[in-house]
N, C-alpha and C. Protein backbone atom coordinates (compact mmCIF):
# COMPACT_ATOMS: atom_id res chain seq x y z
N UNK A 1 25.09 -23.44 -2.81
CA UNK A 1 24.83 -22.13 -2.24
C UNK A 1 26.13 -21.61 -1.63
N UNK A 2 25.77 -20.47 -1.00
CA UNK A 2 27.34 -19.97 -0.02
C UNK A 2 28.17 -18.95 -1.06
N UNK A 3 29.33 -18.90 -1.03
CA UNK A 3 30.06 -18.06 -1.06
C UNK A 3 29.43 -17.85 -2.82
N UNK A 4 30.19 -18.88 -3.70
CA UNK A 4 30.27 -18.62 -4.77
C UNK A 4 28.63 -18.01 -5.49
N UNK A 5 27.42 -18.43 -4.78
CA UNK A 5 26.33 -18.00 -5.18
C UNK A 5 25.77 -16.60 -4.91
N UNK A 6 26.33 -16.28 -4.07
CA UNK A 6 26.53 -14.66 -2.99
C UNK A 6 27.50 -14.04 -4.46
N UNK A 7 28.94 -14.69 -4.82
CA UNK A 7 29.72 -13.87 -5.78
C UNK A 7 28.27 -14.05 -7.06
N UNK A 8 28.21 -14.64 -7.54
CA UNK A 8 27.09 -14.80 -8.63
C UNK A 8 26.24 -13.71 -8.56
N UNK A 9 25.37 -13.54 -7.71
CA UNK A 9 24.24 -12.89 -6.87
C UNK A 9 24.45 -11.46 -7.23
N UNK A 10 25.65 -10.84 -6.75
CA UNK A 10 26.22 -9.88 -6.67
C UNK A 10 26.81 -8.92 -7.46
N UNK A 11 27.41 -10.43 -8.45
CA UNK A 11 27.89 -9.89 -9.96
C UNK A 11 26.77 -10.14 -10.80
N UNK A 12 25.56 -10.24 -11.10
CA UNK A 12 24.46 -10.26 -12.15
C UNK A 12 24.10 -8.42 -11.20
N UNK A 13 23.83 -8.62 -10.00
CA UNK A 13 22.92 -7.50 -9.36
C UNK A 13 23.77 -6.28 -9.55
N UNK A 14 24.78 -6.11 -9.91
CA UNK A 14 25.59 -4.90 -10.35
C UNK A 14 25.85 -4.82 -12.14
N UNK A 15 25.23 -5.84 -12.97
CA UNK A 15 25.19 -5.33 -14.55
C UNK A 15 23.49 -4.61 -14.27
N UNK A 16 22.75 -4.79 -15.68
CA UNK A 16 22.15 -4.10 -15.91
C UNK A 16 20.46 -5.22 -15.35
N UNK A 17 20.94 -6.39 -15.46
CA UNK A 17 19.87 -7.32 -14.75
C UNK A 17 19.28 -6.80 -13.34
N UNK A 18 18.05 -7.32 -13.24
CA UNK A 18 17.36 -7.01 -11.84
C UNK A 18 18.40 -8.25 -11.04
N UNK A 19 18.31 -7.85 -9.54
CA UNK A 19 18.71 -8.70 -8.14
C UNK A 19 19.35 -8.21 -7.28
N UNK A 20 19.13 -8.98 -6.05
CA UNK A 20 19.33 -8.23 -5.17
C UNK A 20 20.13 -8.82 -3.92
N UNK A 21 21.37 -8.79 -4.65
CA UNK A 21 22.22 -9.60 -3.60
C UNK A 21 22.07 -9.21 -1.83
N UNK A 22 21.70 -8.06 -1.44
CA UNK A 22 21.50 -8.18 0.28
C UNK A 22 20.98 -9.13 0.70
N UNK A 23 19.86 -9.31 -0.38
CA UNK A 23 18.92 -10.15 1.04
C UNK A 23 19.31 -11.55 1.16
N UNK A 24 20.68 -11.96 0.08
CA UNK A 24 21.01 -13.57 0.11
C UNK A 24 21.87 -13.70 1.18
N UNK A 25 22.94 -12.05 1.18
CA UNK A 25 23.66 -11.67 2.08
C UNK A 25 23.74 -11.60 4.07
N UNK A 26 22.72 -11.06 3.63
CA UNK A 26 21.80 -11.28 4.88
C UNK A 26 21.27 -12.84 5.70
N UNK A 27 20.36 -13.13 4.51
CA UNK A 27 20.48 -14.34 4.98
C UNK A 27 21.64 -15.87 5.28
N UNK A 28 22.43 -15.44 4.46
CA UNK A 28 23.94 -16.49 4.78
C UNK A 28 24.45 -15.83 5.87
N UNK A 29 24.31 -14.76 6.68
CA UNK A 29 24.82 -14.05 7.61
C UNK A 29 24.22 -14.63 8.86
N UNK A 30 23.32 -14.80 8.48
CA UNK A 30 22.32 -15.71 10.32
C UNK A 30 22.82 -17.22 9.88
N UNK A 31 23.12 -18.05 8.93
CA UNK A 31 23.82 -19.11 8.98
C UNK A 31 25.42 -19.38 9.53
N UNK A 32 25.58 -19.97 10.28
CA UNK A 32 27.03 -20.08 11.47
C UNK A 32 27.86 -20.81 10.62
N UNK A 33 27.74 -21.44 9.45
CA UNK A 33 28.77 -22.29 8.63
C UNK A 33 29.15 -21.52 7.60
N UNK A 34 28.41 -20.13 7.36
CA UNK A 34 29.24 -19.12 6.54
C UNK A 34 30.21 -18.30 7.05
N UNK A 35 31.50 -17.67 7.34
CA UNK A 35 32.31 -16.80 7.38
C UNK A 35 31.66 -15.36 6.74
N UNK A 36 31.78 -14.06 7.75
CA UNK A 36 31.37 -13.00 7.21
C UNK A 36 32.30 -12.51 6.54
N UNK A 37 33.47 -12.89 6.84
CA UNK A 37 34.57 -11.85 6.20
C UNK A 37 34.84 -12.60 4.60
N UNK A 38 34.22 -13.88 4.83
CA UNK A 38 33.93 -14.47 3.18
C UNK A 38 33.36 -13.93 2.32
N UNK A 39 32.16 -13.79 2.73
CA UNK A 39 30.71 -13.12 2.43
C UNK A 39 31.36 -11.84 1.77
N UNK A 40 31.84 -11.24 2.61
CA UNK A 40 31.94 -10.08 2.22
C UNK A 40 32.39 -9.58 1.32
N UNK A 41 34.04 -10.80 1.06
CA UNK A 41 34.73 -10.67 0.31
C UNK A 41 33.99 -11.32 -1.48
N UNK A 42 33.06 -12.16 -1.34
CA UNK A 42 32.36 -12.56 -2.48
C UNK A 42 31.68 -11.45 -3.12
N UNK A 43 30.57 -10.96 -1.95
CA UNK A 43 29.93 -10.13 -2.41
C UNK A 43 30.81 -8.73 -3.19
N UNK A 44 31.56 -8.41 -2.85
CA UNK A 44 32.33 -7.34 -2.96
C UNK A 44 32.97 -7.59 -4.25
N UNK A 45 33.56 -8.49 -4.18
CA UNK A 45 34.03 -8.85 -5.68
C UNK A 45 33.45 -9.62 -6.87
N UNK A 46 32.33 -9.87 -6.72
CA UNK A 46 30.86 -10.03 -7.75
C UNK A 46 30.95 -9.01 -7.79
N UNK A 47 30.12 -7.89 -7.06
CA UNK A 47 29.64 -7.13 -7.58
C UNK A 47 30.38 -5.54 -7.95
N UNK A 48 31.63 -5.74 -7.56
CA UNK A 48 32.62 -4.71 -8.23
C UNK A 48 32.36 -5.75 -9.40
N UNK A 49 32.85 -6.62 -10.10
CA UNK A 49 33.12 -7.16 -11.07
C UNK A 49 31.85 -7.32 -12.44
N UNK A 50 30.84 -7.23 -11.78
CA UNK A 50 29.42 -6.82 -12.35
C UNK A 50 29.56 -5.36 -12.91
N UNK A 51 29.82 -4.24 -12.20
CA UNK A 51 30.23 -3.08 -12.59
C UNK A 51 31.47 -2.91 -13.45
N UNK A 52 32.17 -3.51 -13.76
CA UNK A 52 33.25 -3.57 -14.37
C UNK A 52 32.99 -4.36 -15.97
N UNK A 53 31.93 -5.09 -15.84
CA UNK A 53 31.22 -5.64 -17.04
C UNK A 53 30.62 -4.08 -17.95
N UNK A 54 29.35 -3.54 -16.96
CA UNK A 54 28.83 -2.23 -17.29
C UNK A 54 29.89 -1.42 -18.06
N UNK A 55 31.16 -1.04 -17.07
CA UNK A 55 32.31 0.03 -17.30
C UNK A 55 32.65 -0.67 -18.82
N UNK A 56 33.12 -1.95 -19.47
CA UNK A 56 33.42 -2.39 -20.65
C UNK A 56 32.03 -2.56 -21.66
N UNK A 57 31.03 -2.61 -21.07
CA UNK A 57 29.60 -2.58 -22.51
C UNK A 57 30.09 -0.58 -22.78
N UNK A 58 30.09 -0.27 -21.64
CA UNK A 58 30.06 1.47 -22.13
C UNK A 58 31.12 1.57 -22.82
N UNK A 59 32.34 1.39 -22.37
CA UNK A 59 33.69 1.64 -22.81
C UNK A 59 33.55 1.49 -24.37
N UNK A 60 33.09 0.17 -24.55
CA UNK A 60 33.13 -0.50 -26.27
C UNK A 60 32.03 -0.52 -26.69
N UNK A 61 30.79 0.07 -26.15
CA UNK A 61 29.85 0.37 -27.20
C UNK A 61 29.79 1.47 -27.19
N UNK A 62 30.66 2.78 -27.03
CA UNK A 62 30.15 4.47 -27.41
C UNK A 62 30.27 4.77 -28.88
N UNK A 63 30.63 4.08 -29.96
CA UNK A 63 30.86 3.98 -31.19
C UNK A 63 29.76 3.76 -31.85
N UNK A 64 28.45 3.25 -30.84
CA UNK A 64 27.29 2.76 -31.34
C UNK A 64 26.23 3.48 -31.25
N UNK A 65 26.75 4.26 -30.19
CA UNK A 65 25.60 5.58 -29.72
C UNK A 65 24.49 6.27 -30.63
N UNK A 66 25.21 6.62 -32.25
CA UNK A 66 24.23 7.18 -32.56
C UNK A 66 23.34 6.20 -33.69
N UNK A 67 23.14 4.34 -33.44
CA UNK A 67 22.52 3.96 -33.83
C UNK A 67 21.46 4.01 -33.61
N UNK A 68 19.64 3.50 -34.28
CA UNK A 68 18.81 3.39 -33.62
C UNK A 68 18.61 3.15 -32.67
N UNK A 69 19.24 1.25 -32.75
CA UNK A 69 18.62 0.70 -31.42
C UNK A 69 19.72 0.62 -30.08
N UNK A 70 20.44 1.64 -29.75
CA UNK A 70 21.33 1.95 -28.76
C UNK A 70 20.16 2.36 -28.15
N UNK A 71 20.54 1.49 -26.93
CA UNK A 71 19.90 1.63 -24.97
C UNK A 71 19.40 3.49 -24.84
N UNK A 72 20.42 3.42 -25.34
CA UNK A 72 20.74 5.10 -24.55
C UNK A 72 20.87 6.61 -25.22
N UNK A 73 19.71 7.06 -25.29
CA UNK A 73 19.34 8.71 -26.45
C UNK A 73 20.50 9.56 -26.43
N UNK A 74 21.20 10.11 -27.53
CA UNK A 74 21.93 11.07 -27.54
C UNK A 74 21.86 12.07 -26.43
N UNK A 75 20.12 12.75 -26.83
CA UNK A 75 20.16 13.49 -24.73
C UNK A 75 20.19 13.15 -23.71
N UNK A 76 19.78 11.41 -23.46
CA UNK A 76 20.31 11.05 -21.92
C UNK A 76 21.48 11.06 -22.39
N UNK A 77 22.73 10.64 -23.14
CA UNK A 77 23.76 10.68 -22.76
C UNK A 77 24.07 11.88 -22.57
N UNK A 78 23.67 13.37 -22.91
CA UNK A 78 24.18 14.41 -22.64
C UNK A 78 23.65 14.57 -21.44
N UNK A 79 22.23 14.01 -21.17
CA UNK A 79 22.03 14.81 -19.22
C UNK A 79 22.76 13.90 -18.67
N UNK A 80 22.93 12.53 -18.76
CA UNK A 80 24.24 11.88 -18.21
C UNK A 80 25.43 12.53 -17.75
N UNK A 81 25.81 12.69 -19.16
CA UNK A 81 27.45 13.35 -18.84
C UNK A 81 27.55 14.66 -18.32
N UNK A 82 26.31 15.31 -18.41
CA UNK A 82 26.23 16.80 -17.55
C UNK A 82 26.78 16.14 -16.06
N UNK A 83 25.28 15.47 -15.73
CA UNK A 83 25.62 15.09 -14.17
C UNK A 83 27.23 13.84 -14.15
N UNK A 84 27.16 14.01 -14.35
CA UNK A 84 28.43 12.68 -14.20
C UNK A 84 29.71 13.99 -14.15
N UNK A 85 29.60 15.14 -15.32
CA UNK A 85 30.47 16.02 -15.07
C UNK A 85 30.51 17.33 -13.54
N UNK A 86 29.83 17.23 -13.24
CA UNK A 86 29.17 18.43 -12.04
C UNK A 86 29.49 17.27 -10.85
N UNK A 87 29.33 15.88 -10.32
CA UNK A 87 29.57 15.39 -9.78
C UNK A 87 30.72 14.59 -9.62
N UNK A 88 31.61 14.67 -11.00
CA UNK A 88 33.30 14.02 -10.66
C UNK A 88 33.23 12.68 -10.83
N UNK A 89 33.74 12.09 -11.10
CA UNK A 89 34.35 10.76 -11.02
C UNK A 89 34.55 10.17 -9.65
N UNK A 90 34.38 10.74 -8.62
CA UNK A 90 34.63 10.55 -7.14
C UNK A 90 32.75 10.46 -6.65
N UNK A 91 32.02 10.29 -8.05
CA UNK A 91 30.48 9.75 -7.70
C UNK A 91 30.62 8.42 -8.07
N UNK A 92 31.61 7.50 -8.29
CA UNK A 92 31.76 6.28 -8.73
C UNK A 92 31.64 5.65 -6.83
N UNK A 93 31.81 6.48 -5.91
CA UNK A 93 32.04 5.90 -5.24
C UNK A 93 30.59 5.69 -4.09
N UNK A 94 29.41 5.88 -4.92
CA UNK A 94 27.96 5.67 -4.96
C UNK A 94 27.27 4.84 -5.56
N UNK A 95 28.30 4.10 -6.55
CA UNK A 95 27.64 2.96 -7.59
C UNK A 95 26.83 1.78 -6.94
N UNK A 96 27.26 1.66 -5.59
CA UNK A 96 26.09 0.50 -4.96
C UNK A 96 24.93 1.24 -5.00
N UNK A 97 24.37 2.17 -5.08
CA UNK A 97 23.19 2.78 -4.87
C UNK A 97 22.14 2.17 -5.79
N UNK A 98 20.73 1.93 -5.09
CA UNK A 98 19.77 1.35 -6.49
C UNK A 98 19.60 2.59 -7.51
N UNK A 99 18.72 1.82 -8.43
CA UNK A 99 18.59 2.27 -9.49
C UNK A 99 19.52 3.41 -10.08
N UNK A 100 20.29 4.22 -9.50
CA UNK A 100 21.42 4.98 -10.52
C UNK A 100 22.58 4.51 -10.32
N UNK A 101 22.82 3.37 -9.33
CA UNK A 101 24.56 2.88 -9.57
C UNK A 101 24.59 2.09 -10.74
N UNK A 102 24.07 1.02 -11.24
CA UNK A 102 24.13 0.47 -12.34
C UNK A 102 24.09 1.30 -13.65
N UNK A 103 23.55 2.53 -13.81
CA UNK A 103 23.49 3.22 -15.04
C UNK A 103 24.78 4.29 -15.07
N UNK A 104 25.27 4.54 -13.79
CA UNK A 104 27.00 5.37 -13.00
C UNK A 104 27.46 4.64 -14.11
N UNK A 105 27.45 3.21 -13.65
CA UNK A 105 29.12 2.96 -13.72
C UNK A 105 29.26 2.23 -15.77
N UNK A 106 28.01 2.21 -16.18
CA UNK A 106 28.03 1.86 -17.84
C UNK A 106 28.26 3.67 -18.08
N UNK A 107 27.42 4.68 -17.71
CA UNK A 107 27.96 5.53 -18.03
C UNK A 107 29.40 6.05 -18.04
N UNK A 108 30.34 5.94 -17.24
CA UNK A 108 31.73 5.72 -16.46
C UNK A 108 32.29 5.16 -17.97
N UNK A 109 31.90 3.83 -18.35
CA UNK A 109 32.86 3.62 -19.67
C UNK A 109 32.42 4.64 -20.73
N UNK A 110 31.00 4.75 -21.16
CA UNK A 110 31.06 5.87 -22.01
C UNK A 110 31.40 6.83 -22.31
N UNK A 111 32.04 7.17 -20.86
CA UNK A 111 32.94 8.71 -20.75
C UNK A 111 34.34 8.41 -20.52
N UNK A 112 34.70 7.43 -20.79
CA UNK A 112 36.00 6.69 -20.82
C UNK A 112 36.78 6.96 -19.86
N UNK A 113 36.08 7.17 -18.33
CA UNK A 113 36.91 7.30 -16.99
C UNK A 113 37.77 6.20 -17.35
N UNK A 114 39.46 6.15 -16.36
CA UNK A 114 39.93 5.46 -16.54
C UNK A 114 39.89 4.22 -15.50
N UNK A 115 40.25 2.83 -16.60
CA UNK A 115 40.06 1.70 -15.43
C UNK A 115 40.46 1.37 -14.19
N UNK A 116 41.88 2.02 -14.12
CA UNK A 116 42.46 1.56 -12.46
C UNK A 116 41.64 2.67 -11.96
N UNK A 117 41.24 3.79 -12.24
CA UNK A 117 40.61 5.01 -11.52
C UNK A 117 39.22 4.56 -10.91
N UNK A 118 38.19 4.01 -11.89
CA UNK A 118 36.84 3.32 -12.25
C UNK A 118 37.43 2.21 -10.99
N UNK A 119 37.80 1.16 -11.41
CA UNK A 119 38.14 0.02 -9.92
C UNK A 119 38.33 0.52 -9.19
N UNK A 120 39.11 1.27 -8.40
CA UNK A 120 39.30 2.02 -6.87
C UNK A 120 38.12 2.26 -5.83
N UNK A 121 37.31 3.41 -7.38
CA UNK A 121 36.56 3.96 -6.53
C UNK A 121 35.16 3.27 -6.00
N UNK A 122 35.07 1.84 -7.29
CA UNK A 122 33.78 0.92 -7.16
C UNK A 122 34.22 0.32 -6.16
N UNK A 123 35.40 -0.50 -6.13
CA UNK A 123 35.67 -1.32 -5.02
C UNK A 123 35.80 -1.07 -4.09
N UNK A 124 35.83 0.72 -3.92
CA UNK A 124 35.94 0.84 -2.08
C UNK A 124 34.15 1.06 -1.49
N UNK A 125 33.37 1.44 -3.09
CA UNK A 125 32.15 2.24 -2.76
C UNK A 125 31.15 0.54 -2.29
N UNK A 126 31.90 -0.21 -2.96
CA UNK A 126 30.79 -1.69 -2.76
C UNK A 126 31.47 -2.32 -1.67
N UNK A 127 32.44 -2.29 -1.39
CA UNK A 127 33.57 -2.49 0.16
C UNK A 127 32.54 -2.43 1.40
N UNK A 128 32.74 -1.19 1.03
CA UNK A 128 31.88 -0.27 2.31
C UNK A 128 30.43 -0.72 2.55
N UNK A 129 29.48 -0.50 1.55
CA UNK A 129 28.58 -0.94 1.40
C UNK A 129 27.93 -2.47 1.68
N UNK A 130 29.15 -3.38 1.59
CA UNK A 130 28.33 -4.84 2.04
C UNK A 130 29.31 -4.94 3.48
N UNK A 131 30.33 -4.22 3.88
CA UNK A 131 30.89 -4.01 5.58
C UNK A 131 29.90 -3.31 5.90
N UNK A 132 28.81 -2.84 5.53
CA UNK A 132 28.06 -2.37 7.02
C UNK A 132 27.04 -2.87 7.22
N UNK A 133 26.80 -4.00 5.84
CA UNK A 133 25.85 -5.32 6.35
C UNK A 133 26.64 -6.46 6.69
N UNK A 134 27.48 -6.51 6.95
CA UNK A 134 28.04 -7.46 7.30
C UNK A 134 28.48 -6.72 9.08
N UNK A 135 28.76 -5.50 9.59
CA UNK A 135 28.65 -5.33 10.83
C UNK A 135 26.96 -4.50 11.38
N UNK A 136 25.99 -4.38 10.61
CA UNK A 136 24.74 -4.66 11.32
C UNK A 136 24.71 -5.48 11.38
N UNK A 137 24.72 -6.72 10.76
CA UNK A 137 24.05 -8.43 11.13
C UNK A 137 24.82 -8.81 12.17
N UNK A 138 25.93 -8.34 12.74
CA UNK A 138 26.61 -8.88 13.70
C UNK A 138 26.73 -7.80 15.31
N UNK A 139 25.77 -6.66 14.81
CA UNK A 139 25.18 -6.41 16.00
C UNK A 139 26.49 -5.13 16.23
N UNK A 140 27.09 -4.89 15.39
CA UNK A 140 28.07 -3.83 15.80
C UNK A 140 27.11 -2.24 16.25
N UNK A 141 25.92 -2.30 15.00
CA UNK A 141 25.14 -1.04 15.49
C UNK A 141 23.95 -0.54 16.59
């Protein structure tokens, strides 16, 4: 358990799989033999790195789009890329969010945002996001 299962946790719960890395987060957080600033750093980089899986299925499967059995309808990808266009590339930085951050950031490769651009904005948006469970559990709020 511990760090590396938190990175695991984190990186499945940011592809397209169900999970839900907080609540492991959480709970290694009331344990005194974990480090938060570990934690944090696991979680954070699972699950940027989970999204970065997504960003490469999109990236290298848009060639596939107009097969049958592609995930994803020619018109969701167009109401996709509507909203993805009206909201900027600076909505990457919402990808922890349930249910539409995981479909952000595979969309993100399909529209071939670029990668150092795509990393920035995940890694500060999932940063943030497990620092403010990591300073509620420690009573900052």
């Amino acid at each position: 358990m511990g760090y590396f299962s938190l990175f695991v946790s984190a990186l499945a719960s940011a592809t397209l799989l169900p999970g839900s890395s907080e609540a492991l987060m959480l709970y290694l957080l009331q344990q005194p033999q974990w480090q938060p600033e570990w934690l944090w750093l696991a979680a954070t980089l699972g699950n940027t790195l989970g999204s970065t899986i997504n960003w490469g299925l999109g990236r290298s499967g848009y060639h596939l789009r107009h097969k049958s059995w592609f995930p994803v309808s020619e018109q969701q990808l167009d109401k996709g890329r509507r909203h993805f266009e009206r909201w900027g590339t600076w909505s990457l930085l919402f990808s922890w969010l349930p249910v539409v951050g995981d479909p952000l950031t595979l969309l993100a490769g399909l529209l071939r945002v670029p990668f150092l651009w795509f990393l920035v904005l995940v890694l500060i948006g999932k940063g943030v996001r497990y620092g403010l469970l990591v300073l509620a559990m420690s009573g900052f709020f």
